[in-house]
C-alpha atoms as a PDB file:
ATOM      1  CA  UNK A   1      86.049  74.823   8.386  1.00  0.00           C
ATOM      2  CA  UNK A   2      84.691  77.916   8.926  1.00  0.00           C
ATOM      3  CA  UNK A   3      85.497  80.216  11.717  1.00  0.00           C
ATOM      4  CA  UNK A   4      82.040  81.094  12.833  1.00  0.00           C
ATOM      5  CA  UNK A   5      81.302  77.208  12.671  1.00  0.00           C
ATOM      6  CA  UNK A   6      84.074  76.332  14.867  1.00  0.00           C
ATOM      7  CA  UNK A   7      81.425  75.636  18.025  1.00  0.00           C
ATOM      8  CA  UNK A   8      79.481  73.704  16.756  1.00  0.00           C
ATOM      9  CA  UNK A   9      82.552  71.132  15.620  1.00  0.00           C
ATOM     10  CA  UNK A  10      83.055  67.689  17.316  1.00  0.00           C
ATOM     11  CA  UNK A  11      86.385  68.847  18.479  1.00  0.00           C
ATOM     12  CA  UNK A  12      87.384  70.505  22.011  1.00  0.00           C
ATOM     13  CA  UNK A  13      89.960  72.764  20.783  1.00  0.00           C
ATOM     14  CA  UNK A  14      88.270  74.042  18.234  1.00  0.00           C
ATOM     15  CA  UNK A  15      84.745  74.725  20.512  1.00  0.00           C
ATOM     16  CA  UNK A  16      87.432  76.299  23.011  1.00  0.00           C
ATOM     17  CA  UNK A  17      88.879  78.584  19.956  1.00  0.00           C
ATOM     18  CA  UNK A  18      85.372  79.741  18.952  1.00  0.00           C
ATOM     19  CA  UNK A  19      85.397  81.600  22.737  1.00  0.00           C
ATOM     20  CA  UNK A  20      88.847  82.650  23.141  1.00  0.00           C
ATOM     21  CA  UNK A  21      90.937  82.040  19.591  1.00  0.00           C
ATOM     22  CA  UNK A  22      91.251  85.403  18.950  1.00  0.00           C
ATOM     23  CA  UNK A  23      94.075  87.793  20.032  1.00  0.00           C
ATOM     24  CA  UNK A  24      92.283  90.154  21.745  1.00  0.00           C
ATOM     25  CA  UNK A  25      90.426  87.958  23.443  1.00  0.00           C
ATOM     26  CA  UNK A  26      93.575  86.773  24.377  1.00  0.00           C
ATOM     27  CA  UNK A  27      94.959  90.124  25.503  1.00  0.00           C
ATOM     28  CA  UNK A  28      91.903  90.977  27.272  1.00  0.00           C
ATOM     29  CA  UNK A  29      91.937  87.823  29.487  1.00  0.00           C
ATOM     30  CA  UNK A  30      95.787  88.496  30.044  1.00  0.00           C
ATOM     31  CA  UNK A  31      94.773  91.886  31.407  1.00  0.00           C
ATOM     32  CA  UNK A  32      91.775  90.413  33.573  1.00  0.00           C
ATOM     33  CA  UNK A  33      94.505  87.845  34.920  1.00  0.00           C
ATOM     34  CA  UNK A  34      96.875  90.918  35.951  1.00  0.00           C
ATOM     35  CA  UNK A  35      93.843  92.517  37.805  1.00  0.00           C
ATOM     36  CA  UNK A  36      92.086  94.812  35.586  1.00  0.00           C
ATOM     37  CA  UNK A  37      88.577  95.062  35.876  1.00  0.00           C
ATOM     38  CA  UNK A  38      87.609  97.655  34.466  1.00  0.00           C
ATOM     39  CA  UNK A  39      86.422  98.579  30.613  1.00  0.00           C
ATOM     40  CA  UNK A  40      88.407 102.006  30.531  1.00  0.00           C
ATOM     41  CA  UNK A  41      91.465 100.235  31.913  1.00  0.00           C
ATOM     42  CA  UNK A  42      91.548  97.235  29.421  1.00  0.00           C
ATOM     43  CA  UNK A  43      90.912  99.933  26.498  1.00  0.00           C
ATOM     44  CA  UNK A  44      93.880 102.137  27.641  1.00  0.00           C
ATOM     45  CA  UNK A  45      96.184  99.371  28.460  1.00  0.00           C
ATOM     46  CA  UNK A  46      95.521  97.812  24.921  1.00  0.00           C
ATOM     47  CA  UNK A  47      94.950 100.644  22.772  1.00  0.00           C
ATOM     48  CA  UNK A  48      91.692  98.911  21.310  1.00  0.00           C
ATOM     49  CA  UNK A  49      88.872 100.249  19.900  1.00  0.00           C
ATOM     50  CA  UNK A  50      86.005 100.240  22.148  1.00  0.00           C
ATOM     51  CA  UNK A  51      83.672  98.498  19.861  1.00  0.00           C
ATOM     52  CA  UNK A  52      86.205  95.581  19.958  1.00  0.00           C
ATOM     53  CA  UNK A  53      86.474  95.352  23.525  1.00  0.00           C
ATOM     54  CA  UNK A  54      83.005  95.308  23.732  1.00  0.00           C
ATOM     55  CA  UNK A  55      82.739  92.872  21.539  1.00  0.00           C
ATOM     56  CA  UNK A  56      85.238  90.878  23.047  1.00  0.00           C
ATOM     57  CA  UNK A  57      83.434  91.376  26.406  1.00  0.00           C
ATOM     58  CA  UNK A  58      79.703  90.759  25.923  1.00  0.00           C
ATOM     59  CA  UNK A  59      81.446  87.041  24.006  1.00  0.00           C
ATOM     60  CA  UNK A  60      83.059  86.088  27.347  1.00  0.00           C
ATOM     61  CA  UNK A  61      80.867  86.868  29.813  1.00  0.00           C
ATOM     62  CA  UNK A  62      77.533  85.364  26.792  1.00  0.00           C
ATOM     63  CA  UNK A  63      80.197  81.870  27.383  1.00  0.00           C
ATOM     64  CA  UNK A  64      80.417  82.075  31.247  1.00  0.00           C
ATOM     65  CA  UNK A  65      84.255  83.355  31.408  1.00  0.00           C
ATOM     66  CA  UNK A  66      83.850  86.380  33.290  1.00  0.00           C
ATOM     67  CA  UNK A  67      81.196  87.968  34.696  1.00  0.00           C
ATOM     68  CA  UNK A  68      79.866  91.550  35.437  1.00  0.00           C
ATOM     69  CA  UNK A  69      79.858  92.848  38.855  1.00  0.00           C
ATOM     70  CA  UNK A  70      78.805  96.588  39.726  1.00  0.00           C
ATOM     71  CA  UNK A  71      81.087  98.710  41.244  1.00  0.00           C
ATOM     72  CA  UNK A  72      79.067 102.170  41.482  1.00  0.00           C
ATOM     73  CA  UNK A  73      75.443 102.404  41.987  1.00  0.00           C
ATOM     74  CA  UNK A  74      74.649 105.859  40.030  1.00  0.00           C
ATOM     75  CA  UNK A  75      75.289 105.762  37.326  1.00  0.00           C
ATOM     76  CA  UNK A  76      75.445 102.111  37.549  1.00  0.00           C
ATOM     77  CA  UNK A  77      79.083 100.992  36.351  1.00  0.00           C
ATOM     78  CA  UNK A  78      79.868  97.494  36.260  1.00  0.00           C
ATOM     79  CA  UNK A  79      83.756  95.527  36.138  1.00  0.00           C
ATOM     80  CA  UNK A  80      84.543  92.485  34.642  1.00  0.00           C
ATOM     81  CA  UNK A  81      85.212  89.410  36.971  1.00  0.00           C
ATOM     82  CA  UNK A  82      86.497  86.256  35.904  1.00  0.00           C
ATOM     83  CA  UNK A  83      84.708  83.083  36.394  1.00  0.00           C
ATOM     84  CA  UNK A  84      85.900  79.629  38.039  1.00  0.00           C
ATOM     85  CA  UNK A  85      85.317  78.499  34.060  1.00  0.00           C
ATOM     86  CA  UNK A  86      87.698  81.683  33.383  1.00  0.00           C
ATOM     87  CA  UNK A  87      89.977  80.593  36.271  1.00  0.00           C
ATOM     88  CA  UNK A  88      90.574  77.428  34.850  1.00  0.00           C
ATOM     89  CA  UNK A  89      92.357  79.317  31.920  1.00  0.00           C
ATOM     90  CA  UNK A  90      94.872  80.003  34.054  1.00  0.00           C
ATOM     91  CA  UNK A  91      97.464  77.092  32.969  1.00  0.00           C
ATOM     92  CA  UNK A  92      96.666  77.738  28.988  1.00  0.00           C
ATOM     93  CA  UNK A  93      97.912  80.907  29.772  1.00  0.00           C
ATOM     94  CA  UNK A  94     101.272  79.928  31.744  1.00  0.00           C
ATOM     95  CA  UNK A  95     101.968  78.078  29.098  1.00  0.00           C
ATOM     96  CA  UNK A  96     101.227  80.430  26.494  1.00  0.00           C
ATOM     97  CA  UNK A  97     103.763  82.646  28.169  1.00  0.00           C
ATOM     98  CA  UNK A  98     106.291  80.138  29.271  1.00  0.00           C
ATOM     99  CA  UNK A  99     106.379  79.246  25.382  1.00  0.00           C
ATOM    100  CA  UNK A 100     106.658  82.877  24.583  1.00  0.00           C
ATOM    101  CA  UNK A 101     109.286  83.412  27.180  1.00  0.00           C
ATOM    102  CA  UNK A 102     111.504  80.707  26.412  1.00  0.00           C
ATOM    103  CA  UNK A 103     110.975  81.407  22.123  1.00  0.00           C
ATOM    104  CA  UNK A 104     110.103  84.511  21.532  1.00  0.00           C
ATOM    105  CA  UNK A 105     112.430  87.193  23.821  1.00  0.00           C
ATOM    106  CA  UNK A 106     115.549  89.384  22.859  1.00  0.00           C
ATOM    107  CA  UNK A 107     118.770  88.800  25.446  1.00  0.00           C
ATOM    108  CA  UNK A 108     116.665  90.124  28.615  1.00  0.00           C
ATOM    109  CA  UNK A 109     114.222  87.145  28.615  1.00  0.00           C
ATOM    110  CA  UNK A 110     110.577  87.169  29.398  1.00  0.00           C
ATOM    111  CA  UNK A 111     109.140  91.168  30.790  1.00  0.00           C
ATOM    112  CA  UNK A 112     107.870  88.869  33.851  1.00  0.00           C
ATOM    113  CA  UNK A 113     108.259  86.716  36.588  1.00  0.00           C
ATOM    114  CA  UNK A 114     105.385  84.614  37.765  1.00  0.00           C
ATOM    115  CA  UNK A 115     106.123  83.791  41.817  1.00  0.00           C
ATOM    116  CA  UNK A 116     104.526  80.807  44.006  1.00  0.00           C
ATOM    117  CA  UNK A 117     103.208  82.720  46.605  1.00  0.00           C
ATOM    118  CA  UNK A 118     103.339  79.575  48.903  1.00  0.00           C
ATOM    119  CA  UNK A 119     107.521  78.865  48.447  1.00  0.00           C
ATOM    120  CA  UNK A 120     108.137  82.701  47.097  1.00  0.00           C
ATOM    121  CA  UNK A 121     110.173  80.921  44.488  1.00  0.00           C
ATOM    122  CA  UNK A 122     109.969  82.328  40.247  1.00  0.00           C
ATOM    123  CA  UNK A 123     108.277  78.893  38.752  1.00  0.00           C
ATOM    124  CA  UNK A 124     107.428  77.720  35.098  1.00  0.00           C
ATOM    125  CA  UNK A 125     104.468  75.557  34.617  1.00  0.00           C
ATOM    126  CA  UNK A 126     104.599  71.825  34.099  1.00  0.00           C
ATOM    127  CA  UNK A 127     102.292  69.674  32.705  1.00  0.00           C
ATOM    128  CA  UNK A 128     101.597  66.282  34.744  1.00  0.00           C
ATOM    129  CA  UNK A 129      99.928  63.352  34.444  1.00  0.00           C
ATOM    130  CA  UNK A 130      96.712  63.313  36.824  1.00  0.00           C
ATOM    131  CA  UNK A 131      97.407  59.324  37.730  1.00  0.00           C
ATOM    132  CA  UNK A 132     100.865  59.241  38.433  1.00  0.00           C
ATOM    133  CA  UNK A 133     101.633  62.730  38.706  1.00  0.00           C
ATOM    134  CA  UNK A 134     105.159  62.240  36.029  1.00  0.00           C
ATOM    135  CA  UNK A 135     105.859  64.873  33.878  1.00  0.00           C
ATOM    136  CA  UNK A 136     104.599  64.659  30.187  1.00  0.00           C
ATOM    137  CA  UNK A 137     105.256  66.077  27.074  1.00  0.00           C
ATOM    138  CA  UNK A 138     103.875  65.555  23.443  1.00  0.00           C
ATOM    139  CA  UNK A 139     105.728  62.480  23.030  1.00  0.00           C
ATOM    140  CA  UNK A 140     104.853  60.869  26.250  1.00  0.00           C
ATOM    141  CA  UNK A 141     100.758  61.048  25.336  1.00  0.00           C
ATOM    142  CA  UNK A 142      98.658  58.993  22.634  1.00  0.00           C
ATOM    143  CA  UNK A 143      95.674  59.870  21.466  1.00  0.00           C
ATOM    144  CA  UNK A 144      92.425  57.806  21.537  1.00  0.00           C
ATOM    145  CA  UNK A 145      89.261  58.226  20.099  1.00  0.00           C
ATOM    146  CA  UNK A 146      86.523  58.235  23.227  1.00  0.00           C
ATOM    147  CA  UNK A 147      84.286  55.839  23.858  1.00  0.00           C
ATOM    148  CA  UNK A 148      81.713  58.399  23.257  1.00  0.00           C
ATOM    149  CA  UNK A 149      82.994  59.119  20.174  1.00  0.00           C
ATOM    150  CA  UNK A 150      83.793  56.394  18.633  1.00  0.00           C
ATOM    151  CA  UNK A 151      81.717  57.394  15.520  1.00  0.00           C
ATOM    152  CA  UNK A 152      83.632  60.171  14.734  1.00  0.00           C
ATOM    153  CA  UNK A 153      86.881  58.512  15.301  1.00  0.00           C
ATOM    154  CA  UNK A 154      87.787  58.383  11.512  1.00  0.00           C
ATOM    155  CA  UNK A 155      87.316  61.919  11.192  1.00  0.00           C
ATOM    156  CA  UNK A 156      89.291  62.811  13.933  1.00  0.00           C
ATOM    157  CA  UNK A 157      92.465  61.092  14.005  1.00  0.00           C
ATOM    158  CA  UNK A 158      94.701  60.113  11.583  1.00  0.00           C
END
């Protein structure tokens, strides 16, 4: 599989990881999710080139993950907003940190705390079931081919 063919596959994760499988994307959308808006600030906080950032831009707002919104009328300057879609990234990247924090720290642990604003308590995210709201983990889930896939059933699971 190539990696510029990876939209067009019959799988979710990999149509996801043709938008945001790379790791600046990844970096960029961790500074949008600290508050940074702005093109200058995401280049300085990263150190990346500016044709990169760009790049990595003009992809998520083309796939409706952020979105431009002017700040100054002349010239016109414009910051980058995420989207409800890039909202909804949110948990991927809990996890992706709660993963990091608990695997790959020294002795002081993870750089950050994330706080509930509604209990003011530090919390790690936890995946639930949407029926009977139990926790689950890798072991507790089986896989299924969907009924509107059922073609492509062979070619997706073992």
């Amino acid at each position: 599989m190539r990696w510029e063919d990876l939209d067009k596959q019959p799988c979710s994760l990999a149509r996801t990881l043709s938008v945001v499988g790379d790791r600046w994307t990844m970096m960029v959308l961790r500074e949008c999710f600290l508050g940074l808006r702005r093109f200058d600030g995401i280049e300085k906080r990263l150190g990346i080139t500016r044709h990169v950032l760009a790049d990595r831009l003009k992809k998520l707002v083309e796939n409706g993950v952020l979105y431009k919104a002017p700040y100054q009328q002349k010239p016109v300057r414009e910051e980058y907003r995420l989207t409800e879609k890039g909202l909804e990234l949110h948990p991927v990247m809990l996890a992706l940190v709660h993963w990091g924090d608990k695997h790959m720290v020294d002795e002081r642990g993870g750089p950050i705390v994330h706080i509930h604003r509604k209990c003011g308590q530090a919390m790690q995210p936890v995946t639930v079931c949407s029926c009977c709201g139990e926790p689950v983990t890798a072991r507790d889930i089986r896989v299924e081919a969907s009924p509107h896939w059922q073609d492509l059933s062979k070619e997706l699971l073992p």
